[in-house]
C-alpha atoms as a PDB file:
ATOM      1  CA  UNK A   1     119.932 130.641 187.974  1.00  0.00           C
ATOM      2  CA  UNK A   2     123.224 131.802 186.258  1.00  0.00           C
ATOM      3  CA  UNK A   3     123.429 130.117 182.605  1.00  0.00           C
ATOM      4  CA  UNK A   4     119.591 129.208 182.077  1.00  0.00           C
ATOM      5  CA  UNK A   5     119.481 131.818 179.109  1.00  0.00           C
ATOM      6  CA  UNK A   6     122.261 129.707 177.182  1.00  0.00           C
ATOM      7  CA  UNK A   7     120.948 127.603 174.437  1.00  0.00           C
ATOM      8  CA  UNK A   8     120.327 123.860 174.943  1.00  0.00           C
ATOM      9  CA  UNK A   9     121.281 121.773 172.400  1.00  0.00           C
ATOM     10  CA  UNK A  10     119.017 119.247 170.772  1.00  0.00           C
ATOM     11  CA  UNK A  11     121.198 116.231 172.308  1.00  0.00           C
ATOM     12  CA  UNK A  12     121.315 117.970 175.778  1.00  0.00           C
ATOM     13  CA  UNK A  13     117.658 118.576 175.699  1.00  0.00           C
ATOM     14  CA  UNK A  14     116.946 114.663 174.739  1.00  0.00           C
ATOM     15  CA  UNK A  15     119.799 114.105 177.517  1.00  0.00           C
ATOM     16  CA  UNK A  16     117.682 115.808 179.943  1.00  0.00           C
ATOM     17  CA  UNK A  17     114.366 114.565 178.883  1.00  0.00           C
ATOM     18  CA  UNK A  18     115.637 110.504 179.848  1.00  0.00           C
ATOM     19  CA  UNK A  19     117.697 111.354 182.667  1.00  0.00           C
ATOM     20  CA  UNK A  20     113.901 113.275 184.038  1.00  0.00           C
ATOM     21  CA  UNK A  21     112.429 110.029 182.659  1.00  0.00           C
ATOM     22  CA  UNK A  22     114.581 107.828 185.082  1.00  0.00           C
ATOM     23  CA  UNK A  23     117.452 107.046 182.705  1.00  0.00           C
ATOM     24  CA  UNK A  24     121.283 106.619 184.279  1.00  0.00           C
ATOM     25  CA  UNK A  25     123.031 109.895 182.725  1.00  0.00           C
ATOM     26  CA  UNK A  26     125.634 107.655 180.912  1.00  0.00           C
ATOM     27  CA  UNK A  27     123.006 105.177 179.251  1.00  0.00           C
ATOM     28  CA  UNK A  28     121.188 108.280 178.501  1.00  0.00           C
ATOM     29  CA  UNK A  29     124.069 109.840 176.152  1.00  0.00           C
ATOM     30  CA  UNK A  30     124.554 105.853 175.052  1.00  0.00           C
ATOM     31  CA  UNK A  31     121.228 105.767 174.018  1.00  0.00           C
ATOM     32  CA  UNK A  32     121.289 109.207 171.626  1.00  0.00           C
ATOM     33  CA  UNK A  33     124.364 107.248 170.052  1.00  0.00           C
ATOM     34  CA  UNK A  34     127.486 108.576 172.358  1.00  0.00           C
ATOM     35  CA  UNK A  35     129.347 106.334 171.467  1.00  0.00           C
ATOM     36  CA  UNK A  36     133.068 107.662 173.172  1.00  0.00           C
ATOM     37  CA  UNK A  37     134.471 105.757 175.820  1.00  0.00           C
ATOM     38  CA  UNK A  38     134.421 109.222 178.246  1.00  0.00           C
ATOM     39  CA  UNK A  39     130.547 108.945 177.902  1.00  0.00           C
ATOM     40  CA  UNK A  40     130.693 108.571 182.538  1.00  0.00           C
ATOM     41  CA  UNK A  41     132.440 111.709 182.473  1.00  0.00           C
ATOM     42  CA  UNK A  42     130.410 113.608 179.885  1.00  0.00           C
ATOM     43  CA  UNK A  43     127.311 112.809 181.292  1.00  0.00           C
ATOM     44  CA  UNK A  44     128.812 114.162 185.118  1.00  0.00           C
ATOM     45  CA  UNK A  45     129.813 117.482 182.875  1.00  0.00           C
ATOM     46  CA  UNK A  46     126.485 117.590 181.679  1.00  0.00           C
ATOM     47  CA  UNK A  47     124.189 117.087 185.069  1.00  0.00           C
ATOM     48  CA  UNK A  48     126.752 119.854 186.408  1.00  0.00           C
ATOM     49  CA  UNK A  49     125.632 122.630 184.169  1.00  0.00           C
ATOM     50  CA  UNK A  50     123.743 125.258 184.994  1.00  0.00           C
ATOM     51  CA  UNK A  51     121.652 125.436 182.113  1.00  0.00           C
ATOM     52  CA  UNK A  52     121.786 121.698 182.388  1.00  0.00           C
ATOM     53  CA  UNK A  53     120.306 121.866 186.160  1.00  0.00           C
ATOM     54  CA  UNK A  54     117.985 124.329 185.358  1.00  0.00           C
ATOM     55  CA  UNK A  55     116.109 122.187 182.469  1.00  0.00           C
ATOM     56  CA  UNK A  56     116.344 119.294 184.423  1.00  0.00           C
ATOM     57  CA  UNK A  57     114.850 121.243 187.551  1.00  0.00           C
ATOM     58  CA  UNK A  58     112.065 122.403 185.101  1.00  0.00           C
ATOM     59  CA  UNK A  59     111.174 118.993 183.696  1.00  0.00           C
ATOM     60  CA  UNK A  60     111.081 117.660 187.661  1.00  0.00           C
ATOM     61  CA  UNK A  61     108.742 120.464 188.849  1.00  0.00           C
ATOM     62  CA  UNK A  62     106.610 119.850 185.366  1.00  0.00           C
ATOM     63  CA  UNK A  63     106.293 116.415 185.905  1.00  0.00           C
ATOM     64  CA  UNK A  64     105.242 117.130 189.177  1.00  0.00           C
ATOM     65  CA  UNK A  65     102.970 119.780 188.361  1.00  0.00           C
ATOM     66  CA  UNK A  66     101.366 116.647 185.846  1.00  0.00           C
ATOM     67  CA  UNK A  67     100.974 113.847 188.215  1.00  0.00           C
ATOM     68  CA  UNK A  68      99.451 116.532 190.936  1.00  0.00           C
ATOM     69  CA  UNK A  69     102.699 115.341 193.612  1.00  0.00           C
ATOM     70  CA  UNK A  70     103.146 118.166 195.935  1.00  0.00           C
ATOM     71  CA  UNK A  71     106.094 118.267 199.109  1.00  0.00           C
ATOM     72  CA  UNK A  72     102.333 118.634 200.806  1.00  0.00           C
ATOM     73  CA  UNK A  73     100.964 115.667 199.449  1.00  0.00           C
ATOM     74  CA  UNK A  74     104.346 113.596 200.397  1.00  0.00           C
ATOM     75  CA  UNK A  75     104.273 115.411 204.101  1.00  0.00           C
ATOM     76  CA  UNK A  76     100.754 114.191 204.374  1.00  0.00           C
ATOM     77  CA  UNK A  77     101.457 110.366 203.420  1.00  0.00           C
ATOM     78  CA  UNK A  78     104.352 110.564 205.909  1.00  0.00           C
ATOM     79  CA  UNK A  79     101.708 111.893 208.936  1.00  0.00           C
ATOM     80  CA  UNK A  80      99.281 109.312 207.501  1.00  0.00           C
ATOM     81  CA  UNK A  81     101.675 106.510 207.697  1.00  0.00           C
ATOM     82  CA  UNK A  82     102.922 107.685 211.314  1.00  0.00           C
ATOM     83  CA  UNK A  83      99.740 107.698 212.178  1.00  0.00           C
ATOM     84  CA  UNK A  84      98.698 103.972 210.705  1.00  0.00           C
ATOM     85  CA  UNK A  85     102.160 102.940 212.538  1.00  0.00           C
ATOM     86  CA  UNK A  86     100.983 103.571 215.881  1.00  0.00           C
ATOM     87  CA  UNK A  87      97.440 101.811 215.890  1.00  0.00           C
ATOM     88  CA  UNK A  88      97.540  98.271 217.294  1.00  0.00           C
ATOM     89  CA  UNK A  89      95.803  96.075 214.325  1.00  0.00           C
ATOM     90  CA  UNK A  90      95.284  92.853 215.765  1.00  0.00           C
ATOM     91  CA  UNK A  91      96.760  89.469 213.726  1.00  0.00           C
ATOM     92  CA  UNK A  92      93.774  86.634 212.892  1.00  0.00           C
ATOM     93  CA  UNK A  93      93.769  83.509 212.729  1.00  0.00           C
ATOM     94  CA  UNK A  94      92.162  81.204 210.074  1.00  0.00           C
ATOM     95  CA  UNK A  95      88.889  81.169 212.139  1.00  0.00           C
ATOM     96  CA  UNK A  96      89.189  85.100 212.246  1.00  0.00           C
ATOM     97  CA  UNK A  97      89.880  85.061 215.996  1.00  0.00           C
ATOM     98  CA  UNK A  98      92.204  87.733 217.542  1.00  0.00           C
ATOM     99  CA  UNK A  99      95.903  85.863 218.227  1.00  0.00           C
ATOM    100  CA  UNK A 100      96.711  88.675 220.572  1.00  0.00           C
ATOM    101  CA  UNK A 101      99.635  89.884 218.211  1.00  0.00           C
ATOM    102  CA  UNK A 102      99.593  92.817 216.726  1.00  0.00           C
ATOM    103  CA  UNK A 103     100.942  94.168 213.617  1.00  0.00           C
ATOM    104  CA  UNK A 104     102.013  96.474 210.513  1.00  0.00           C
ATOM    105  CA  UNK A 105     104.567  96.427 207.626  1.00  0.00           C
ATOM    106  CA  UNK A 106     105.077  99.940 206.783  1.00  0.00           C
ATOM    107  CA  UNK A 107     107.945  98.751 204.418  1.00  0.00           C
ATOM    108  CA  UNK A 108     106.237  99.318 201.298  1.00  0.00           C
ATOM    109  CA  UNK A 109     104.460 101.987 202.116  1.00  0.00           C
ATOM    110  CA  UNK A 110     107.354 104.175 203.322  1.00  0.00           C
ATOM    111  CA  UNK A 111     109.267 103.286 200.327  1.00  0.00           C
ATOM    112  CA  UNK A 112     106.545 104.316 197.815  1.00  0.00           C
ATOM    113  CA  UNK A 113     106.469 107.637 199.761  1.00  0.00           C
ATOM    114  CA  UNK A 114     110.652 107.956 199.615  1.00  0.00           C
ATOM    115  CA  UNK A 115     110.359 107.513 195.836  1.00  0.00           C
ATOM    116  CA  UNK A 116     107.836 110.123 195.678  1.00  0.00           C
ATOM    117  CA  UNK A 117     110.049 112.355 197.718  1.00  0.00           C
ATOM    118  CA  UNK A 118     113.205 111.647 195.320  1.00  0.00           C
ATOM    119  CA  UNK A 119     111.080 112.249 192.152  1.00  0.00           C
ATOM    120  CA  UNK A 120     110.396 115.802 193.959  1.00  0.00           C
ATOM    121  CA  UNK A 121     114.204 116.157 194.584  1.00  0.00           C
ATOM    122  CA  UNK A 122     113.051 116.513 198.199  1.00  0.00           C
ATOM    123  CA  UNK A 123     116.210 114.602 199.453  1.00  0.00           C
ATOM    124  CA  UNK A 124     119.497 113.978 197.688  1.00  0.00           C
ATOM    125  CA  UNK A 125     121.389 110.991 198.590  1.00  0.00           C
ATOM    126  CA  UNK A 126     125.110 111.668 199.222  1.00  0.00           C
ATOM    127  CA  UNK A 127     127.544 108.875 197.614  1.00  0.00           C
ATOM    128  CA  UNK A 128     129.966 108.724 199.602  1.00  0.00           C
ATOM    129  CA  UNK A 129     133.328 107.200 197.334  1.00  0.00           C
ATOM    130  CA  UNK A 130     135.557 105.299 199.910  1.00  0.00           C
ATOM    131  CA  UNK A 131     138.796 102.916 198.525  1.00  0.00           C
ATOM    132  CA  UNK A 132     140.763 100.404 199.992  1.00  0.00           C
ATOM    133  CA  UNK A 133     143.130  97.356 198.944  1.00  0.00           C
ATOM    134  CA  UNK A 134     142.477  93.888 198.232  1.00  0.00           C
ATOM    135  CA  UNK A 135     140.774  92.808 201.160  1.00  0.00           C
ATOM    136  CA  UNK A 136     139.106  95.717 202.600  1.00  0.00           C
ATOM    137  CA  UNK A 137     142.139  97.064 204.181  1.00  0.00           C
ATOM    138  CA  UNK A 138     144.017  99.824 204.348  1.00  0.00           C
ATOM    139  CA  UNK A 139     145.773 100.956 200.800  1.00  0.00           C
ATOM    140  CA  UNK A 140     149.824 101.535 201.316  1.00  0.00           C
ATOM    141  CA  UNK A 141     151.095 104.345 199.970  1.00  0.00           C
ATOM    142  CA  UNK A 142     154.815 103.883 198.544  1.00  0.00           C
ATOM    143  CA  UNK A 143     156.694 107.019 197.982  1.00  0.00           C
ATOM    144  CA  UNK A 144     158.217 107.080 194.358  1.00  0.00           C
ATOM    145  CA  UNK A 145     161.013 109.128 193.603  1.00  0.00           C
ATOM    146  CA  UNK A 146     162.425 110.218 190.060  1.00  0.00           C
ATOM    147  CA  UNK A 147     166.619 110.954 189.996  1.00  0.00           C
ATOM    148  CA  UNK A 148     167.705 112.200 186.713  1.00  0.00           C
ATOM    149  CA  UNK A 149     171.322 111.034 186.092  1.00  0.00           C
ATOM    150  CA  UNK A 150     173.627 112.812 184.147  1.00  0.00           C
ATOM    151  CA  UNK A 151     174.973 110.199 181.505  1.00  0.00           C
ATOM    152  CA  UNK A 152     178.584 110.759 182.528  1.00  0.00           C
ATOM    153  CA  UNK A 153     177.763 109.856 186.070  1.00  0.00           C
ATOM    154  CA  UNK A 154     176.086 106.555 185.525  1.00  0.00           C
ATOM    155  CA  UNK A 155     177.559 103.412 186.893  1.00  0.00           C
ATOM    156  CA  UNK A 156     178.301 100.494 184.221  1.00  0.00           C
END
């Protein structure tokens, strides 16, 4: 990756080391003491690095490497949880006998398996920045126009 034999500075490695850890890139400078108001567009300079992304690519796969989290093992949940979907587990009632209704909350278990995914950078979510006016509709655009005078041709 172009830039991963520059030097990393002892801030950007710390930087790199919370945002891994789960920090928000901008708390993470706030917390090493950053203490200019640009700190949201430092930290977006930062994570756009190469050198930057290629530490922070290295601490993800380490960390990875650590807890023993594979794509595989992720893939395999997934199947698992497919497969747990589709069986018909019947509901009790407080005697233990079968209602006739059937069911399973996969919420939780899907989500713990999307984290796991987004600590692997399997996925990226895209932010998509949208604006509008007061209101939620649509902004209107005024055209502005700048006339230099001469001072001899001013009125009054």
């Amino acid at each position: 990756m172009p830039g991963e034999g520059r030097r990393m500075t002892k801030l950007q490695r710390e930087w790199c080391r919370r945002v891994n850890a789960g920090v928000n890139g901008t708390d993470a400078l706030r917390q090493l003491g950053y203490t200019d108001p640009t700190a949201k567009q430092k930290a977006w300079k930062l994570r756009h690095l190469p050198h930057i992304q290629a530490e922070l690519e290295r601490l993800a796969k380490q960390a990875a490497e650590d807890a023993a989290l594979t794509a595989l093992k992720v893939l395999t949940d997934l199947d698992e949880v497919r497969a747990r979907c589709m069986q018909a587990v019947p509901v009790l009632d407080s005697e233990g006998n079968e209602t006739g209704e059937y069911k399973f909350d996969a919420t939780a278990a899907l989500k713990a398996i999307e984290l796991q995914g987004k600590h692997l950078r399997m996925w990226q979510e895209k932010v998509a920045h949208e604006h509008s006016a007061p209101g939620g509709g649509p902004i209107q655009i005024t055209k502005v126009e700048r006339v230099i005078v001469k001072p001899e041709n001013r009125n009054g």
